[in-house]
Protein backbone atom coordinates (compact mmCIF):
# COMPACT_ATOMS: atom_id res chain seq x y z
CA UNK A 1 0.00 0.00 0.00
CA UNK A 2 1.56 3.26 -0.95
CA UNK A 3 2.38 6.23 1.48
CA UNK A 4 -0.23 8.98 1.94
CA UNK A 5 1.49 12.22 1.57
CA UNK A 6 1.81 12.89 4.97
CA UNK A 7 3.58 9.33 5.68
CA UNK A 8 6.08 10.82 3.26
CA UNK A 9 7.27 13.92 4.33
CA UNK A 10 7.19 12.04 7.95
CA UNK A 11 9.53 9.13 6.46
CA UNK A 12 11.67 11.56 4.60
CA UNK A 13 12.30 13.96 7.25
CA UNK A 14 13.22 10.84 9.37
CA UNK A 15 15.55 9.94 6.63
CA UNK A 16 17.27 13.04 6.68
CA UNK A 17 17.54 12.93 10.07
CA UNK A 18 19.69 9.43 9.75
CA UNK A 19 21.54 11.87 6.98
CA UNK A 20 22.06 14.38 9.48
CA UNK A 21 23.09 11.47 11.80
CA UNK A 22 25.63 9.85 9.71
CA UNK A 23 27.13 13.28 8.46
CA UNK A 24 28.26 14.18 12.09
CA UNK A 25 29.65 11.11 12.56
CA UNK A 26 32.28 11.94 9.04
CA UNK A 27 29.93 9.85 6.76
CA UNK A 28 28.55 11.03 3.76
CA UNK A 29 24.92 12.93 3.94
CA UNK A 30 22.50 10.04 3.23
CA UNK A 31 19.84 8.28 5.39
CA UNK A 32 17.27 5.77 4.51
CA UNK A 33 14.39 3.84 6.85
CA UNK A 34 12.06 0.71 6.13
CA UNK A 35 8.88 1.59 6.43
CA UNK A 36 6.56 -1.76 7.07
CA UNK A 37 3.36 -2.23 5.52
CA UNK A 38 1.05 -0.31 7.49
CA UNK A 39 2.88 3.29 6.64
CA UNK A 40 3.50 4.02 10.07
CA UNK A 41 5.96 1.30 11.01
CA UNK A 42 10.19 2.17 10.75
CA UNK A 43 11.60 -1.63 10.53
CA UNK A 44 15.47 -0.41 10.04
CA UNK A 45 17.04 3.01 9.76
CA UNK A 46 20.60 3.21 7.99
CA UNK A 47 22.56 6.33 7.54
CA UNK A 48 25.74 5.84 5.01
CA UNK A 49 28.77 3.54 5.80
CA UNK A 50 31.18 4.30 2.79
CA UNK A 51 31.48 4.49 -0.96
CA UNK A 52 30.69 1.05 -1.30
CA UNK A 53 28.34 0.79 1.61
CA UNK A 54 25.74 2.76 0.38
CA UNK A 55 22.54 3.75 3.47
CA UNK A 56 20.46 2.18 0.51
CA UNK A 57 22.61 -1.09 -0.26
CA UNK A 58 23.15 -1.98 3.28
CA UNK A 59 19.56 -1.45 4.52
CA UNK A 60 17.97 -3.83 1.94
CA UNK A 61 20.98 -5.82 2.83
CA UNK A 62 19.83 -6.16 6.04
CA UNK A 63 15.91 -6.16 5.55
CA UNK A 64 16.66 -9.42 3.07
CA UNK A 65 18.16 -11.28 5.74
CA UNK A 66 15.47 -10.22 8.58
CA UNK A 67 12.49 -10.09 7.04
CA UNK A 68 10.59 -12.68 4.42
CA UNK A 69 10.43 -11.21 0.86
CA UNK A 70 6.68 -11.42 0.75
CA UNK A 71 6.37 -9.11 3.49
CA UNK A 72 8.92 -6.84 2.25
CA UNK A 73 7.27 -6.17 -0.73
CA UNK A 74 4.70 -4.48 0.84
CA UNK A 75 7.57 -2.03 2.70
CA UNK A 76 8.53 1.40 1.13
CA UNK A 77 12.42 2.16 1.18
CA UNK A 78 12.26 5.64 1.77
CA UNK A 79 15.41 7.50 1.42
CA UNK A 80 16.63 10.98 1.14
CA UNK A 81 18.53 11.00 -2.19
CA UNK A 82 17.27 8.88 -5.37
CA UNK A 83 19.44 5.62 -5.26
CA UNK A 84 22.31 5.18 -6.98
CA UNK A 85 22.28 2.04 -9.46
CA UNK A 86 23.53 -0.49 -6.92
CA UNK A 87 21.37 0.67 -4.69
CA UNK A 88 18.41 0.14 -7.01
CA UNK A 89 19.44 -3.78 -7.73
CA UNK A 90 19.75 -4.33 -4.01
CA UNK A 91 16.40 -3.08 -3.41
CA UNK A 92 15.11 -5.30 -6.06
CA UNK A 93 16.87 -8.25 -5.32
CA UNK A 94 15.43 -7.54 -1.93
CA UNK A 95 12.08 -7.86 -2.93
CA UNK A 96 11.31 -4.36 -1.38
CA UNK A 97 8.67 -3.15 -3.49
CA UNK A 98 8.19 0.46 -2.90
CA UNK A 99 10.53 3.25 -3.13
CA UNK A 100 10.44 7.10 -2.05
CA UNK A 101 13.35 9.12 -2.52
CA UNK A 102 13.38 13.39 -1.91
CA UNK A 103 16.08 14.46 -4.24
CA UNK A 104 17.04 13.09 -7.58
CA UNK A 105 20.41 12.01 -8.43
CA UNK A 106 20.09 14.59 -11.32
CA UNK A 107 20.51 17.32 -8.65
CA UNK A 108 23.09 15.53 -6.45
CA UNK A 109 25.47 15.03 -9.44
CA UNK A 110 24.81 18.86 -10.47
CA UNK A 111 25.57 19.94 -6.59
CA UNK A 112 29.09 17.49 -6.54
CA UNK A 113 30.07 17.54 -10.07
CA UNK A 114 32.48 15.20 -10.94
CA UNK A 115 33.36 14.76 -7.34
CA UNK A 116 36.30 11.87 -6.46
CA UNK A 117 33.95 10.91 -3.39
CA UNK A 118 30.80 10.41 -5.53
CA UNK A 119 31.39 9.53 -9.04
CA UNK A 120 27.41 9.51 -9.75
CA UNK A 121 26.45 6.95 -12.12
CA UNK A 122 24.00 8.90 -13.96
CA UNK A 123 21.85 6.31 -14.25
CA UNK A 124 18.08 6.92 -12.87
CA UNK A 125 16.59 4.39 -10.64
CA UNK A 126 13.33 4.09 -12.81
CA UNK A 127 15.38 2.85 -15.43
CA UNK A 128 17.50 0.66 -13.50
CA UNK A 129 13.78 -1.06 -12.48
CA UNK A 130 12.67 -0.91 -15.73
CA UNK A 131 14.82 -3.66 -16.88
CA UNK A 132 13.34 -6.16 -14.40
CA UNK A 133 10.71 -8.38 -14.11
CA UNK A 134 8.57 -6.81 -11.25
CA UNK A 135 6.72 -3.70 -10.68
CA UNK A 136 8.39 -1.69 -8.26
CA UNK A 137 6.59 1.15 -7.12
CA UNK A 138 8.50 4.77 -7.29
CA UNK A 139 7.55 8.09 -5.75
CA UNK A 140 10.05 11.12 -6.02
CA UNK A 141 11.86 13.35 -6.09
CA UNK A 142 9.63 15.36 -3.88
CA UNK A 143 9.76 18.74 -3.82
CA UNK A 144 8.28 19.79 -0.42
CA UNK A 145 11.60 18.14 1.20
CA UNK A 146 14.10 18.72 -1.65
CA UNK A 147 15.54 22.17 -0.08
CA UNK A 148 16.16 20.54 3.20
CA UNK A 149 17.49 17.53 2.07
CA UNK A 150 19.77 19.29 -0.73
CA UNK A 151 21.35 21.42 2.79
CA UNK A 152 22.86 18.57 4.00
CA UNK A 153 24.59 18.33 0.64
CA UNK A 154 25.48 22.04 -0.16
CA UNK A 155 28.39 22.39 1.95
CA UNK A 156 29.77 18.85 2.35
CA UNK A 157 31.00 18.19 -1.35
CA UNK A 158 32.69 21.71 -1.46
CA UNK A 159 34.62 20.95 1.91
CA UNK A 160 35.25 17.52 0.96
CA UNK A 161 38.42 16.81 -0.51
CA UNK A 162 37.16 17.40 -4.42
């Protein structure tokens, strides 16, 4: 069942909040939660472990080893930035059915360029999905959290070692 509105901006905002998390901690600025079923639910939270580790990657990671794929298909992977293309075939192959992402990797690349630290794959996630064999479920970017969400980025790629 998909988010209401309101459900979104919540789970966004709680997102960025994991962002905000992992970014004091050194990490790079992204954040992602589970959301179960009912909408209301947060199952896992993951802020961002590395280049490789992506908040995404490891939380489907994670949900695939906790939780039965039938169930997580009704879940919503909601997550501040659109995900990158591994992130998008560890979501499917996780069997999570429903994304939400606030800002679009479109925006992220034009923010960091053609930054050492993020080499975007330019690459949208819709596509990436496209080339499956189930219907995965996409909402974003979403412009009511875009702003607060692109903050967290703003600064960060400028200060970090280009």
């Amino acid at each position: 069942m998909p988010l209401t509105h309101e459900q979104t901006l919540r789970h966004l905002r709680a997102a960025n909040a994991v962002a905000q998390a992992a970014l004091a901690q050194g990490k790079h600025p992204f954040g992602a939660v589970l959301v179960a079923a009912d909408g209301e639910t947060v199952l896992l939270q993951q802020g961002n472990v590395d280049g490789v580790n992506h908040a995404e990657a490891v939380l489907a990671r994670v949900a695939a080893h906790r939780f039965d794929a039938a169930a997580l298909w009704d879940c919503t992977l909601v997550t501040t930035v659109e995900p990158c293309a591994m992130c998008a075939g560890t979501q499917y192959w996780a069997h999570i059915g429903h994304l939400v992402y606030g800002m679009s990797e479109a925006r992220l690349l034009a923010m960091t360029g053609n930054h050492a630290e993020n080499p975007t794959l330019d690459l949208p996630c819709r596509e990436v999905f496209a080339r499956g064999q189930k219907p995965m479920q996409v909402v974003g970017p979403v412009p009511e959290v875009e702003d607060e969400i692109a903050a967290l980025h703003r600064d960060f790629w400028h200060t970090h070692g280009a």
